[in-house]
Each structure stands twice: as structure tokens, then as C-alpha cells.
C-alpha atoms as a PDB file:
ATOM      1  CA  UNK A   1      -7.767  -1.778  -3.296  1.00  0.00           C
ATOM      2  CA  UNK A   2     -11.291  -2.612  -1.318  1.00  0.00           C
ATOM      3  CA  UNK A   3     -10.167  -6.192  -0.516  1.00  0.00           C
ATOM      4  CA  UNK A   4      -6.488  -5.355   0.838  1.00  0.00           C
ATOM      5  CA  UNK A   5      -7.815  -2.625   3.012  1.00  0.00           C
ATOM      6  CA  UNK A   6      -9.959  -4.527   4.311  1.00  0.00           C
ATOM      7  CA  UNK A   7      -8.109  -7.597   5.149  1.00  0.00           C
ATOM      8  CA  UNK A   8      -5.298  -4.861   6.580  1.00  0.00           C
ATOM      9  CA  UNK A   9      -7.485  -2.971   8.747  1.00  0.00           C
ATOM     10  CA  UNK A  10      -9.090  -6.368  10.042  1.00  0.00           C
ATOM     11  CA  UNK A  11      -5.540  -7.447  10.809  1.00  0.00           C
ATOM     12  CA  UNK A  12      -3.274  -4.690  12.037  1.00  0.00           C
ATOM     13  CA  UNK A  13      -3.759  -1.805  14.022  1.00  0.00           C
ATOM     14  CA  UNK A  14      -3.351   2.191  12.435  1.00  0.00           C
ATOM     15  CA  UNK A  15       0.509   2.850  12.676  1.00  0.00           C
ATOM     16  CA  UNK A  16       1.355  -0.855  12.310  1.00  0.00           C
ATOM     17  CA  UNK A  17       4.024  -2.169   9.674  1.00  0.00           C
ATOM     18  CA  UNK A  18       2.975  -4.347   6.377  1.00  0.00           C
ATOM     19  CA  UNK A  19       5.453  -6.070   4.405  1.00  0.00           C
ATOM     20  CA  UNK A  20       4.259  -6.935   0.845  1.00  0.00           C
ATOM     21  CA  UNK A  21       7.327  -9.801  -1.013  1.00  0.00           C
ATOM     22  CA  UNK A  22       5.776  -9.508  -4.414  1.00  0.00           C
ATOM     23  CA  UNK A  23       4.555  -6.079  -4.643  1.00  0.00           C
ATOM     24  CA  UNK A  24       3.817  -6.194  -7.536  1.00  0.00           C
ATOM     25  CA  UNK A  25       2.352  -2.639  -8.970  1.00  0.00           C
ATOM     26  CA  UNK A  26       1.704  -1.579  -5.136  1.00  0.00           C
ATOM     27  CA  UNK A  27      -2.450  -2.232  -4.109  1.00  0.00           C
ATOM     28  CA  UNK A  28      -0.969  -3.353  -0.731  1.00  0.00           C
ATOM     29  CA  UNK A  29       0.817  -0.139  -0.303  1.00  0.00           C
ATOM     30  CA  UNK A  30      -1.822   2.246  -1.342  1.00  0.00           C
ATOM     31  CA  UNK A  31      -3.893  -0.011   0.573  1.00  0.00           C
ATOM     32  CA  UNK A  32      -1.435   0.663   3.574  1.00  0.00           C
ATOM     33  CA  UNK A  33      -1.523   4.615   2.904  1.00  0.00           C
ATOM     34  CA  UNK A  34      -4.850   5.041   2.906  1.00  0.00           C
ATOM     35  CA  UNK A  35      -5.387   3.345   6.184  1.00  0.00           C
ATOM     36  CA  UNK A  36      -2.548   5.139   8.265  1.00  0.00           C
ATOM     37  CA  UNK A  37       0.058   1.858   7.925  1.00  0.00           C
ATOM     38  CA  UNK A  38       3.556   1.779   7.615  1.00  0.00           C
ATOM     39  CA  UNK A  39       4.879  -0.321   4.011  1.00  0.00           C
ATOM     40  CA  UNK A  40       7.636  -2.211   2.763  1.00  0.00           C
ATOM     41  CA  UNK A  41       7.283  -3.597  -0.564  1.00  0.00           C
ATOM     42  CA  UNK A  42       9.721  -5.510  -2.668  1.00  0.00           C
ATOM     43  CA  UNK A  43       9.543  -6.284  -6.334  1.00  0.00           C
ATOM     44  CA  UNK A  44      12.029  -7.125  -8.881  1.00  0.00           C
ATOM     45  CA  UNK A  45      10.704  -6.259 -11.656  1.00  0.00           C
ATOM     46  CA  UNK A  46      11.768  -2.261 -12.442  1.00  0.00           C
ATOM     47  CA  UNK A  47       8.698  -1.770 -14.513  1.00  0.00           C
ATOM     48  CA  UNK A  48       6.408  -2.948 -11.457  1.00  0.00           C
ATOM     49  CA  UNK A  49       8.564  -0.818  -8.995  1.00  0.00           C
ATOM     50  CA  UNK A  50       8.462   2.226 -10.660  1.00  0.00           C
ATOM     51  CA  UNK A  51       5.123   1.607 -11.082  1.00  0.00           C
ATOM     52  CA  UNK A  52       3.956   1.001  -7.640  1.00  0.00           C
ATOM     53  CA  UNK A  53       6.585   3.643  -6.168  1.00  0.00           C
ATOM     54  CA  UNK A  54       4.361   6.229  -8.400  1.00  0.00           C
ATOM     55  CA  UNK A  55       1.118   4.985  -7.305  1.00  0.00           C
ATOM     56  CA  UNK A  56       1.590   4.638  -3.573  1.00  0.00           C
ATOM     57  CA  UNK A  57       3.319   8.261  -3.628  1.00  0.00           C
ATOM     58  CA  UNK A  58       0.131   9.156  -5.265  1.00  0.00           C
ATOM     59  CA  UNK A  59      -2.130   7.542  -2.746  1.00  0.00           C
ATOM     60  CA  UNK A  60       0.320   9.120  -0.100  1.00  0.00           C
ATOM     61  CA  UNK A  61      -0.155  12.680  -1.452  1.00  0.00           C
ATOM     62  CA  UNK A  62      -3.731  12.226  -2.077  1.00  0.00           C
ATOM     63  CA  UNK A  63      -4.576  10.869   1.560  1.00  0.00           C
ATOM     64  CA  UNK A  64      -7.722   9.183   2.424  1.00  0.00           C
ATOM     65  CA  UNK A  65     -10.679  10.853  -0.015  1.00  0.00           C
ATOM     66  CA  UNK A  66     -13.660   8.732   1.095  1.00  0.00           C
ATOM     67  CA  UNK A  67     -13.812   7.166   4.875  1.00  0.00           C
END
């Protein structure tokens, strides 16, 4: 998650809204929620969905631990 927050928070401002095509099992989204971004991830694959749903929800929940 180190590299995509990093490239995110060198790119977009806090409040700003990241679209992620392949999301794959969602390190762009908790990525997103730790930095105070907006996300829209698609994936079609159910496996990977329900897996990233369940760890950005997580990340959401959580918030930001270490600054």
C-alpha cells in the first residue's frame, strides 16, 4: 500500500476522486482511504470484489493508524 499512497498523494489533492479499472483485491482503495480520497473501483472477478470491498471497508473503519 506504501507505493499507491504515495503516487496518490503526489498526484491528487485530500478529497479528490481515484478511479482504479482493474481493482483487483483493492490496494488503490485502501490506499485512497487512508489518505482522505474518494474511490471507485471496478473488478470482475467476484472473488477479487468481495475481497477488496472487505479490505477497503476495513481500511475505512480502521482510519489512518500511522501518519
Amino acid at each position: 500500500v506504501e507505493l499507491p499512497e504515495r503516487c496518490i498523494g503526489a498526484a491528487t489533492n485530500r478529497g479528490a476522486l481515484v478511479l482504479d479499472p482493474f481493482m483487483g483485491s483493492g490496494t488503490t482503495g485502501v490506499a485512497c482511504a487512508n489518505l482522505g480520497r474518494s474511490f471507485i473501483g471496478i473488478e470482475r472477478e467476484p472473488k477479487y470484489f468481495d475481497i477488496a470491498c472487505r479490505r477497503i471497508e476495513d481500511a475505512q473503519r480502521q482510519g489512518r493508524l500511522i501518519a
